[in-house]
C-alpha atoms as a PDB file:
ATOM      1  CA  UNK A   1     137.382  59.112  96.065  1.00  0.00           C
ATOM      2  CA  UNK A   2     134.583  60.762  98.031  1.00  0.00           C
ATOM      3  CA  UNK A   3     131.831  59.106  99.556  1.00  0.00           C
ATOM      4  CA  UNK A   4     128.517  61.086 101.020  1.00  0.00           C
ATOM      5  CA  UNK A   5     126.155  58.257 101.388  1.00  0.00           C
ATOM      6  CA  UNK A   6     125.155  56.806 104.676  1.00  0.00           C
ATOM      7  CA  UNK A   7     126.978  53.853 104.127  1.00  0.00           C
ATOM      8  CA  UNK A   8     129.773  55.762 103.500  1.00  0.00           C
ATOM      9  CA  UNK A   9     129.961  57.309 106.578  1.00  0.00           C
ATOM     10  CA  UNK A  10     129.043  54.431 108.513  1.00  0.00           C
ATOM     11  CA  UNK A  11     132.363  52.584 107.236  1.00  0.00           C
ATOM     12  CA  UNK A  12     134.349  55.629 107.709  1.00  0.00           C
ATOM     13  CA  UNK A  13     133.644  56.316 111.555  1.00  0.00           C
ATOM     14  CA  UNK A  14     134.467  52.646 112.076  1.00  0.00           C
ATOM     15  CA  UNK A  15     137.459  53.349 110.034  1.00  0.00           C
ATOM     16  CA  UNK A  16     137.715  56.622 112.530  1.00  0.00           C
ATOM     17  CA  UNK A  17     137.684  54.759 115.938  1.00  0.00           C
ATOM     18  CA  UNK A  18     139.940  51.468 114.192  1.00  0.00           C
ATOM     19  CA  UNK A  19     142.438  53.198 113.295  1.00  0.00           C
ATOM     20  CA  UNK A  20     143.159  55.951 116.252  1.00  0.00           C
ATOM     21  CA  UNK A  21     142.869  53.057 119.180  1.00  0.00           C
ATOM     22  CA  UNK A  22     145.651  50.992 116.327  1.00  0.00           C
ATOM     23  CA  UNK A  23     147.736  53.882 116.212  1.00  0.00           C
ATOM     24  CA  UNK A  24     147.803  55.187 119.746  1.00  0.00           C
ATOM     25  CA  UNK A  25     147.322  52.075 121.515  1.00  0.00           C
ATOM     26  CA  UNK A  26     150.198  50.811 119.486  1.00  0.00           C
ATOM     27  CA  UNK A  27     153.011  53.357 119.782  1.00  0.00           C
ATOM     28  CA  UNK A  28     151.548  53.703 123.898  1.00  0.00           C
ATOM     29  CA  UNK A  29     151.825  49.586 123.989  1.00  0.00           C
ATOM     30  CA  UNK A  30     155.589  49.880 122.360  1.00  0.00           C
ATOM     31  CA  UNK A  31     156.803  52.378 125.335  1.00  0.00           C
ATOM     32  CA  UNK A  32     154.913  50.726 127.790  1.00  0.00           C
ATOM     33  CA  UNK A  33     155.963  46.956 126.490  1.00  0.00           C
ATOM     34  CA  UNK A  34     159.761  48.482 126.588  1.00  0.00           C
ATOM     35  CA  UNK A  35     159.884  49.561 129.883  1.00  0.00           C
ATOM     36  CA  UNK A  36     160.187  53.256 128.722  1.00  0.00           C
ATOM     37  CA  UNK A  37     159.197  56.559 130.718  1.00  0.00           C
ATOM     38  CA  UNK A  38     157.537  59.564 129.495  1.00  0.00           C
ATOM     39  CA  UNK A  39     160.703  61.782 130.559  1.00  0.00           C
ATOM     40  CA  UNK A  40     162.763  59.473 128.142  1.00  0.00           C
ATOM     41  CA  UNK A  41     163.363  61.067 124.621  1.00  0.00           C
ATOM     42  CA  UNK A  42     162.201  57.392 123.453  1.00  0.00           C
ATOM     43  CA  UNK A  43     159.186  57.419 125.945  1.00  0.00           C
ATOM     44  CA  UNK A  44     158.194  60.830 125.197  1.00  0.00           C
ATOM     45  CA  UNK A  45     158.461  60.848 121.624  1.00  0.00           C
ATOM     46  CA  UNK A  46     156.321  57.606 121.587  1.00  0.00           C
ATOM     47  CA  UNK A  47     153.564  59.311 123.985  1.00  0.00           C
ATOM     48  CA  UNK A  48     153.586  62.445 121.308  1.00  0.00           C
ATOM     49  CA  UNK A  49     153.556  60.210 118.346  1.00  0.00           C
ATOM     50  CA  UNK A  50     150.698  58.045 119.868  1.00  0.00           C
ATOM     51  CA  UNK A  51     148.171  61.537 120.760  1.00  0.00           C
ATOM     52  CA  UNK A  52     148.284  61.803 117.286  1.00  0.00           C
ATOM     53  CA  UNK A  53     145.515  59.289 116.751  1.00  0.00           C
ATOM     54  CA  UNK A  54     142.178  60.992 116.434  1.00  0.00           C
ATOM     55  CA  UNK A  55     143.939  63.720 114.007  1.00  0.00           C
ATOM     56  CA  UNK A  56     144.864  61.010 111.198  1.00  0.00           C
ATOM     57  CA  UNK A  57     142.000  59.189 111.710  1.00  0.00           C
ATOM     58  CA  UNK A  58     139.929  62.455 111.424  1.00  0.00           C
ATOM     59  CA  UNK A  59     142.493  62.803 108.455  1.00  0.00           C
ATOM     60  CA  UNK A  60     141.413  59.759 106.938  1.00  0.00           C
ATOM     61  CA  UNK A  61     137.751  60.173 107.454  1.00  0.00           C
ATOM     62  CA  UNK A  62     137.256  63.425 106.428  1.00  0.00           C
ATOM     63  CA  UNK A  63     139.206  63.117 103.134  1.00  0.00           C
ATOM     64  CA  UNK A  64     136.732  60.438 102.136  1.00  0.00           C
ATOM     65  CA  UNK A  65     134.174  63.010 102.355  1.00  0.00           C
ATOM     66  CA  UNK A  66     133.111  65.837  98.975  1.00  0.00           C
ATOM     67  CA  UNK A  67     135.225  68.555  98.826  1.00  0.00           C
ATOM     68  CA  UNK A  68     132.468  71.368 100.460  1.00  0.00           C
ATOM     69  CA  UNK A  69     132.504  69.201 103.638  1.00  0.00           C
ATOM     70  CA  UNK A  70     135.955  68.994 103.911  1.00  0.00           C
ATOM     71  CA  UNK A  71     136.187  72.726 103.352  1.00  0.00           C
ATOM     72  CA  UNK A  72     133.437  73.358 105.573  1.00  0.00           C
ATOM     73  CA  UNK A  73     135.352  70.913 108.166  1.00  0.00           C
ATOM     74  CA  UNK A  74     138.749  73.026 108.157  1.00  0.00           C
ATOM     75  CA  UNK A  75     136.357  76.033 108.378  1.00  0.00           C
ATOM     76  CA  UNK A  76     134.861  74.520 112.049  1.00  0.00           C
ATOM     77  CA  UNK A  77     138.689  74.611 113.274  1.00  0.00           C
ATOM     78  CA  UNK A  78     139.577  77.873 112.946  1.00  0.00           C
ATOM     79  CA  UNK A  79     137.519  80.125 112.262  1.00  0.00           C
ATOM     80  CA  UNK A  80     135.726  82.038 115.524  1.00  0.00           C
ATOM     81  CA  UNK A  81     133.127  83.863 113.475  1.00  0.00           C
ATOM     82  CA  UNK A  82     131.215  80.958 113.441  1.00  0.00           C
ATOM     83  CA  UNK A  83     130.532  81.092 117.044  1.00  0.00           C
ATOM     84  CA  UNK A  84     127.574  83.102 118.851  1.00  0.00           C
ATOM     85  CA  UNK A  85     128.713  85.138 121.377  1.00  0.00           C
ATOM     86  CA  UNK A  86     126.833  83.619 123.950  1.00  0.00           C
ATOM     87  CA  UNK A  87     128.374  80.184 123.268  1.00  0.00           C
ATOM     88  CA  UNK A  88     131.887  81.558 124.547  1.00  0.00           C
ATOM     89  CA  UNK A  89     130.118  82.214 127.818  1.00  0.00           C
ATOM     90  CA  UNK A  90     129.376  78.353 127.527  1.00  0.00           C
ATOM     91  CA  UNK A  91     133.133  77.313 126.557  1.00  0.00           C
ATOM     92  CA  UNK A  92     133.780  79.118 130.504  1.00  0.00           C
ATOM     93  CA  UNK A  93     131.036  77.375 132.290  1.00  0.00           C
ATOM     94  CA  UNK A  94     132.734  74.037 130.737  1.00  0.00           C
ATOM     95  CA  UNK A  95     136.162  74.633 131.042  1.00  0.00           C
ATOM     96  CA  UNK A  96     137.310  76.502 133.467  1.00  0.00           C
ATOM     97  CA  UNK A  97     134.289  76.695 136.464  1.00  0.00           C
ATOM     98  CA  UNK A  98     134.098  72.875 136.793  1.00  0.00           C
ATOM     99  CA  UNK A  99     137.795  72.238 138.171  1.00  0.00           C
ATOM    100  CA  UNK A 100     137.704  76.300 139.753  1.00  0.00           C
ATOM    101  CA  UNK A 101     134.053  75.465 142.162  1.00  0.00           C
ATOM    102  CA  UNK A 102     136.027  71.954 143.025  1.00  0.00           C
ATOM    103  CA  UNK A 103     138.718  72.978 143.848  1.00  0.00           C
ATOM    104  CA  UNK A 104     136.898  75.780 146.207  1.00  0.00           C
ATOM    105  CA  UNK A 105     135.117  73.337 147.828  1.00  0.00           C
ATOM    106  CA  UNK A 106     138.039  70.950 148.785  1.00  0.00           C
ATOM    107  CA  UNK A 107     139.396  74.059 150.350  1.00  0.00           C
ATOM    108  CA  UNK A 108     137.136  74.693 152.118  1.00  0.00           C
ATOM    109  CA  UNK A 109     136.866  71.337 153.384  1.00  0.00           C
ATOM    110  CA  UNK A 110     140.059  71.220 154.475  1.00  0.00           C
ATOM    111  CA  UNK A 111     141.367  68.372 151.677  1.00  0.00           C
ATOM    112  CA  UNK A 112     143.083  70.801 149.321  1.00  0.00           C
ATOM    113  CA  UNK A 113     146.399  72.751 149.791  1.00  0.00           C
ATOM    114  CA  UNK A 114     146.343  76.805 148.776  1.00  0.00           C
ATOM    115  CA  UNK A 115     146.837  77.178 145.086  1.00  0.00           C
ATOM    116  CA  UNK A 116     150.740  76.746 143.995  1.00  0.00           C
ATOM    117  CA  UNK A 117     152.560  79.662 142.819  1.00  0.00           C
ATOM    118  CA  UNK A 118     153.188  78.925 139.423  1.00  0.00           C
ATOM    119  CA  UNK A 119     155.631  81.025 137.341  1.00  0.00           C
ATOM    120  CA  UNK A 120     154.377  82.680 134.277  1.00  0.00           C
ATOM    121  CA  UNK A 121     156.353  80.108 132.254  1.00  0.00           C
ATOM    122  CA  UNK A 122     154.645  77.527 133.511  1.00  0.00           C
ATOM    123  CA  UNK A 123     151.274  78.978 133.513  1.00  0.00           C
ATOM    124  CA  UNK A 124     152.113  79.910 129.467  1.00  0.00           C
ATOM    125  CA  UNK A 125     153.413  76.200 129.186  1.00  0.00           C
ATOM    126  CA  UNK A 126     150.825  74.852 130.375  1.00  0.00           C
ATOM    127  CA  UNK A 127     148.750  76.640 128.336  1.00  0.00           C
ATOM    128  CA  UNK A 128     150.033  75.819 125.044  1.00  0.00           C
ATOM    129  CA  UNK A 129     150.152  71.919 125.413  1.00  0.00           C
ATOM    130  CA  UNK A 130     146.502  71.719 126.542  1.00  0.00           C
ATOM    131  CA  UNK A 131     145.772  73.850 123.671  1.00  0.00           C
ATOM    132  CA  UNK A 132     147.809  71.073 121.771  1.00  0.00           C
ATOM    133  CA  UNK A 133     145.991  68.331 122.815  1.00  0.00           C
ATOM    134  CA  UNK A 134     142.564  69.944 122.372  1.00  0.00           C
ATOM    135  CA  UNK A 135     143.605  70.967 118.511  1.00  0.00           C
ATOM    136  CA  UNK A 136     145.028  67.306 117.784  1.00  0.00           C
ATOM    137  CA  UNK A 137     142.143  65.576 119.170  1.00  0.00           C
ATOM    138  CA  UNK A 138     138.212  67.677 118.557  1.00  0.00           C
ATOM    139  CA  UNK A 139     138.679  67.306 114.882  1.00  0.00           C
ATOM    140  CA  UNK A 140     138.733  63.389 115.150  1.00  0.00           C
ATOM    141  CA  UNK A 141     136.453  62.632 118.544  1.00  0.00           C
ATOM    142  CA  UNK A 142     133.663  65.606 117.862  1.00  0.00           C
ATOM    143  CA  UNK A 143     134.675  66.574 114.733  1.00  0.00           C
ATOM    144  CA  UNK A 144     134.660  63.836 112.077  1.00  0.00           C
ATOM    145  CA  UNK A 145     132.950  60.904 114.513  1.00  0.00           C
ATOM    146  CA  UNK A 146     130.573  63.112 116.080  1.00  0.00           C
ATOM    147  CA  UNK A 147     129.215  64.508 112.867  1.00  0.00           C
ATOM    148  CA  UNK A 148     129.212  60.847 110.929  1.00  0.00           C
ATOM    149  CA  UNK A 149     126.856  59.415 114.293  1.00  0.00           C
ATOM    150  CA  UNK A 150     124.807  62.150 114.332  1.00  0.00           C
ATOM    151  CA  UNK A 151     123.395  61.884 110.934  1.00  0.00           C
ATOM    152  CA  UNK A 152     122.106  59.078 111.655  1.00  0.00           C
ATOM    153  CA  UNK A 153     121.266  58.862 115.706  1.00  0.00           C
ATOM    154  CA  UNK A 154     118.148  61.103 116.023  1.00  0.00           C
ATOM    155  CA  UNK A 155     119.208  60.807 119.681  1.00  0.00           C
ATOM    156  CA  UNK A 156     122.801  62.642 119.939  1.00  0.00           C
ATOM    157  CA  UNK A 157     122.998  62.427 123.730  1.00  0.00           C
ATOM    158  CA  UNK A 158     123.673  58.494 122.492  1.00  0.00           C
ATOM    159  CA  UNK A 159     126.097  59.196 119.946  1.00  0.00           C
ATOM    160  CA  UNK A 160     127.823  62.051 122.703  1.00  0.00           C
ATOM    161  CA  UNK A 161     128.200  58.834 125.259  1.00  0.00           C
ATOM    162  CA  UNK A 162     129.160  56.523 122.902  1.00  0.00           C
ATOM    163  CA  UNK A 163     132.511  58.871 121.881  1.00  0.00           C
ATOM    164  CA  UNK A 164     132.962  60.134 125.366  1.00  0.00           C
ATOM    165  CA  UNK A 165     133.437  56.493 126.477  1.00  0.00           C
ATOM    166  CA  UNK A 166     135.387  55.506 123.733  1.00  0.00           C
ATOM    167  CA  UNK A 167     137.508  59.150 124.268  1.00  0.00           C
ATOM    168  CA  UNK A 168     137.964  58.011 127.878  1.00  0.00           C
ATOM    169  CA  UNK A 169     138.885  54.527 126.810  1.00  0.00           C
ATOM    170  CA  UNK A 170     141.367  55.446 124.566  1.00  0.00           C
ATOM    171  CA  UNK A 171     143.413  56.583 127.471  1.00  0.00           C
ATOM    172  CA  UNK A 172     143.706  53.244 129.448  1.00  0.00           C
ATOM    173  CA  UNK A 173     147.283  52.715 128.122  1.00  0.00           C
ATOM    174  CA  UNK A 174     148.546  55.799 129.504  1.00  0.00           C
ATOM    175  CA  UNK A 175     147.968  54.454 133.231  1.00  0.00           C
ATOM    176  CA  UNK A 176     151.042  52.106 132.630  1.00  0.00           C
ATOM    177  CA  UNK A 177     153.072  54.626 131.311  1.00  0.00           C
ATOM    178  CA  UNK A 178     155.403  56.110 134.131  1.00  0.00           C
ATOM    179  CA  UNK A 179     155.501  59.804 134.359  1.00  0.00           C
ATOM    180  CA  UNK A 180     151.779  60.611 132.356  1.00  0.00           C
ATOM    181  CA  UNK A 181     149.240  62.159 134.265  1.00  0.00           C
ATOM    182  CA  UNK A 182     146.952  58.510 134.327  1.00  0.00           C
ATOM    183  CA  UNK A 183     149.830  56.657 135.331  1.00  0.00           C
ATOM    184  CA  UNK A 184     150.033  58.861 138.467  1.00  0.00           C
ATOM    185  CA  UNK A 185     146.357  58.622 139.388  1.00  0.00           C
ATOM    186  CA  UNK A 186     147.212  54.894 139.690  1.00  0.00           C
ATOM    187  CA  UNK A 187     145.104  52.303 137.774  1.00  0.00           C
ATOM    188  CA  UNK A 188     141.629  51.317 139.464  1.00  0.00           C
ATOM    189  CA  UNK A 189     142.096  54.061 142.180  1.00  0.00           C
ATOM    190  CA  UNK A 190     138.953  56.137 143.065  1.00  0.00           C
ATOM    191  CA  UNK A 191     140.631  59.020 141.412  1.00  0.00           C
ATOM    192  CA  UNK A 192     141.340  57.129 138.173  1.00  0.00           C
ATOM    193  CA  UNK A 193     136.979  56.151 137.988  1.00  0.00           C
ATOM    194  CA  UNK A 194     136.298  59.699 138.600  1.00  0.00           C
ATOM    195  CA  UNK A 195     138.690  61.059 136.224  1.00  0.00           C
ATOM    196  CA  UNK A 196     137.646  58.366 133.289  1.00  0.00           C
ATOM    197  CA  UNK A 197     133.683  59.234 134.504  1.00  0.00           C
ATOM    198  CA  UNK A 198     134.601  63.018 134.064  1.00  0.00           C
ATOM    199  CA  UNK A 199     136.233  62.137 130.711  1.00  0.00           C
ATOM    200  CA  UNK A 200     132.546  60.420 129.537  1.00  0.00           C
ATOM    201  CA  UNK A 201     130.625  63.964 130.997  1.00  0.00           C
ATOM    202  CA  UNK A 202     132.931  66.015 129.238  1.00  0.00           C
ATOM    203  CA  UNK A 203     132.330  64.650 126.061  1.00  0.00           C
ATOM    204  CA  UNK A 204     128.529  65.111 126.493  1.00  0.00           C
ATOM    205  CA  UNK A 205     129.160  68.480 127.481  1.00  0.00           C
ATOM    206  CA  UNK A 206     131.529  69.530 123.977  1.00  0.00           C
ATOM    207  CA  UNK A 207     129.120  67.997 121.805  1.00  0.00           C
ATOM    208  CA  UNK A 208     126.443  70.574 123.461  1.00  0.00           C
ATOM    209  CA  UNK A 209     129.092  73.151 122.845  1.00  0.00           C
ATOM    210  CA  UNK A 210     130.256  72.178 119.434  1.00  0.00           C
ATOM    211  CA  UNK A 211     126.255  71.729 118.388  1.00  0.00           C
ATOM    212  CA  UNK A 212     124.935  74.878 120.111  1.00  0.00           C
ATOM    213  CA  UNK A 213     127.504  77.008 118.509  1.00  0.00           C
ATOM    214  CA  UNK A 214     126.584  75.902 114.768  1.00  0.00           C
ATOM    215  CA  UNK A 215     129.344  72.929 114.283  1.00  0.00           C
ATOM    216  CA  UNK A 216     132.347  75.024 116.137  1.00  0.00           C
ATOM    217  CA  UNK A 217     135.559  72.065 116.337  1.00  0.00           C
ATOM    218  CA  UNK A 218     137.221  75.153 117.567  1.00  0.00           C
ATOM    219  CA  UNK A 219     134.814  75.522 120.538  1.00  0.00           C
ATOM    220  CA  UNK A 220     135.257  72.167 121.901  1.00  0.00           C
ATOM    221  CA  UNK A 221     138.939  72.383 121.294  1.00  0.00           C
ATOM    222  CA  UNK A 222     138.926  75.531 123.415  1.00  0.00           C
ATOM    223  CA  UNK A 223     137.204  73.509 125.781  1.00  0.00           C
ATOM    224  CA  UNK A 224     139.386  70.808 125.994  1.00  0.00           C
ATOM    225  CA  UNK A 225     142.226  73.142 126.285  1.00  0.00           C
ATOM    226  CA  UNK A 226     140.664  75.364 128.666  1.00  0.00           C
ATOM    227  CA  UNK A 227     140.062  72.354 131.329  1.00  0.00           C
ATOM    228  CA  UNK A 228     142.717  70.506 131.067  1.00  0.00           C
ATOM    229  CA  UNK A 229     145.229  73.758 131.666  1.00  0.00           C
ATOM    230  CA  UNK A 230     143.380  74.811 134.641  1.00  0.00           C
ATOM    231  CA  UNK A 231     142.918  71.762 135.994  1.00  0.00           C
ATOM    232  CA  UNK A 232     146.606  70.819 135.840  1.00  0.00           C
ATOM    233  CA  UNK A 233     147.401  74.460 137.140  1.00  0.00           C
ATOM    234  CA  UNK A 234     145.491  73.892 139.951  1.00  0.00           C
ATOM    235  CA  UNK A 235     146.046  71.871 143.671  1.00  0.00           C
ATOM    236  CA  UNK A 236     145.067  68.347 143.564  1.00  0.00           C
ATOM    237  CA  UNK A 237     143.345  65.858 145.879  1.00  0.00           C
ATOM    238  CA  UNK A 238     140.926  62.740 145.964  1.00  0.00           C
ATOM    239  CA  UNK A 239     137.853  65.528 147.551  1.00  0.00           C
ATOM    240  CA  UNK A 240     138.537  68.086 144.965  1.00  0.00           C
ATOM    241  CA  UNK A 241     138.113  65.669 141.831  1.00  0.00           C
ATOM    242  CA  UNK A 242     134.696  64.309 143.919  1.00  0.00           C
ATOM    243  CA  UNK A 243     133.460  67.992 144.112  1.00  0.00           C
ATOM    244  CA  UNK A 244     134.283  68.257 140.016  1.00  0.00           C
ATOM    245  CA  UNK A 245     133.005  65.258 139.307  1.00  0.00           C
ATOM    246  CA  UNK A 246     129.493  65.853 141.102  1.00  0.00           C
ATOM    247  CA  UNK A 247     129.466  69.063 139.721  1.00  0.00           C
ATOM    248  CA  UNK A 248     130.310  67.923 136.137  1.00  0.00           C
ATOM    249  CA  UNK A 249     127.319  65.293 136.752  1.00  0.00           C
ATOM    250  CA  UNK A 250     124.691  67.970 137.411  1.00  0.00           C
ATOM    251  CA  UNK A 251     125.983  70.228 134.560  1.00  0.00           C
ATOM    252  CA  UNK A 252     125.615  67.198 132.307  1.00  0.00           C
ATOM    253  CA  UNK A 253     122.225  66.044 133.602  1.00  0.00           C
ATOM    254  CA  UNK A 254     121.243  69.958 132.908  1.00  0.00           C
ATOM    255  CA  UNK A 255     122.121  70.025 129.991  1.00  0.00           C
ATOM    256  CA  UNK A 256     120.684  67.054 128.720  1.00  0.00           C
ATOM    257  CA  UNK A 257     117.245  67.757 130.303  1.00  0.00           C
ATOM    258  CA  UNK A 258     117.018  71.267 129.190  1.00  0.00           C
ATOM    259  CA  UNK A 259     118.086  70.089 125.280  1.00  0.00           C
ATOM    260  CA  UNK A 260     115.674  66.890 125.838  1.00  0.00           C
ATOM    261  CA  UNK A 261     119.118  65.025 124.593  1.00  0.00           C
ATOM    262  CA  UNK A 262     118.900  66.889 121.437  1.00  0.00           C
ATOM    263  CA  UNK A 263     122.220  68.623 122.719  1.00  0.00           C
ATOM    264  CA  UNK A 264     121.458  71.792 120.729  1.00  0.00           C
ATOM    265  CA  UNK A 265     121.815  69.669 117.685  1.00  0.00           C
ATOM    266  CA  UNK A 266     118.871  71.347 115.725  1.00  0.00           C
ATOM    267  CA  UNK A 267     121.214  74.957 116.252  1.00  0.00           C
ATOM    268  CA  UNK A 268     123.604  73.900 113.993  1.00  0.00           C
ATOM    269  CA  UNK A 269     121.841  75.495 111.074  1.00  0.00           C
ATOM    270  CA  UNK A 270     124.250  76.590 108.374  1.00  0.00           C
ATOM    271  CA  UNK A 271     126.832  74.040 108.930  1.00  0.00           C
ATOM    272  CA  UNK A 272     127.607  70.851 106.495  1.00  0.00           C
ATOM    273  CA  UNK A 273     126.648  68.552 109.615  1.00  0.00           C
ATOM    274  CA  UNK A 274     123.785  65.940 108.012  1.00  0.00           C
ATOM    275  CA  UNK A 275     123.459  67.142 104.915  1.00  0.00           C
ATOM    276  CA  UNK A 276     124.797  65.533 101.927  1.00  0.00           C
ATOM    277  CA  UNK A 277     126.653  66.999  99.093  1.00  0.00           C
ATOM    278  CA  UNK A 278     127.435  66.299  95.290  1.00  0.00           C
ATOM    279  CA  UNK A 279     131.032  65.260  95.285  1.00  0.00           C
ATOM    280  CA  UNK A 280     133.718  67.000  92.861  1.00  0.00           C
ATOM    281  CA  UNK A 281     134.732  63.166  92.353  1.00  0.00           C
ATOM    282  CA  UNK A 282     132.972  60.406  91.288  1.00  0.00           C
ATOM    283  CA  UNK A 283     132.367  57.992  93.453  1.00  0.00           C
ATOM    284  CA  UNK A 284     133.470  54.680  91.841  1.00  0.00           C
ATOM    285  CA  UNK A 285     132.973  52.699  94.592  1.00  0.00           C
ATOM    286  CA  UNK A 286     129.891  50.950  93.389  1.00  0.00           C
END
């Protein structure tokens, strides 16, 4: 059954946000509740199991959706013809420069060690399970929510902070999990606002990019990838994650001056975003 109607969509991005904070908070809640770590099998399997939220929930949503969207959707994952080539100059301004300047300028300071010499397995490593995470989550946070807000915010700088809250959020469990990257930042330190505030500006800033490049997932997935490998490859301190976050904060504010908080959404052209389509089912919902 396939729904296209506004009402439709407005149930199913509920159903999108219900069902990923259920699932994730719940298998996070079991390992936590349990006393497990991430570096048990138990505890780790649990943590994998639980980042798997936003995908079924995207799952879910998107299935509920005609048969051209859907297509259309898988289309926005994969495919990189469907991005301008200036928009992969964007997907390096977002992800990688951010952590890069910060860490430069904590250097400088004098609050940040020199940068650790990683092996080229780790570096690869690294690599592939930010590239993970980015591919399990876009499809669900600006993939199948952003585009059901969006077709009916005429603002989406609203609907971008609404799902970059919720994104950041939807981490909270992983602060009592021993051995994730949130648990070490240690709940209600100044590290873990700035990283949850960074989460929020990030968020803002992969709408732009999945908007400005015509409905790319891929882009923002790229994006998502792209910071979270370089900032994990690189040193770490309380000043360098200030620098980031300030510099995050005027990259967002740019951005949503310069797009009037549009967020490029008017580029999107050719994509299936807002428009609705005759299903290949009947919808017998009514």
């Amino acid at each position: 059954m396939a729904h296209s109607g506004s009402g439709g969509r407005s149930r199913g991005v509920l159903l999108f946000f219900v069902l990923t904070f259920a699932w994730s908070w719940s298998q996070w809640g079991t390992a936590v509740a349990t006393g497990l770590l991430l570096t048990d099998r138990a505890g780790f399997m649990l943590y994998i199991t639980g980042a798997l939220g936003p995908l079924i929930g995207a799952a879910l949503v998107v299935y509920r959706r005609d048969h051209a969207y859907r297509r259309e959707f898988l289309r926005r994952i994969w495919d990189p013809r469907l991005v301008p080539a200036g928009w992969w100059l964007a997907l390096i301004a977002v992800s990688i420069l951010p952590s890069v300047l910060g860490a430069m300028l904590a250097s400088v300071a004098g609050a940040a060690a020199s940068l650790p010499d990683h092996s080229v397995e780790m570096v690869v490593g690294a690599a592939v399970l930010a590239l993970g995470a980015g591919l399990i989550e876009e499809p669900g946070w600006r993939g199948a929510a952003l585009d059901a807000l969006q077709e009916r915010n005429p603002r989406p700088v609203w609907a971008a902070l609404g799902i970059g809250a919720l994104w950041s959020f939807w981490h909270l469990p992983l602060s009592f999990l021993e051995g994730t990257y949130f648990h070490g930042l240690g709940f209600g330190s100044v590290e873990f606002w700035l990283t949850h505030l960074m989460l929020v500006q990030l968020g803002v800033l992969y709408v732009w990019l999945v908007n400005g490049s015509g409905g790319s997932i891929l882009l923002a997935a790229l994006a998502h990838a792209g910071f979270n490998a370089v900032w994990g490859l690189l040193p770490q301190s309380t000043t360098g994650t200030l620098f980031t976050f300030l510099i995050l904060t005027a990259g967002t504010v740019a951005v949503v001056v310069a797009t009037k908080g549009d967020l490029s959404f008017t580029a999107t052209g050719s994509t299936l975003i807002g428009r609705d389509h005759v299903s290949e089912k009947p919808d017998r919902s009514s």
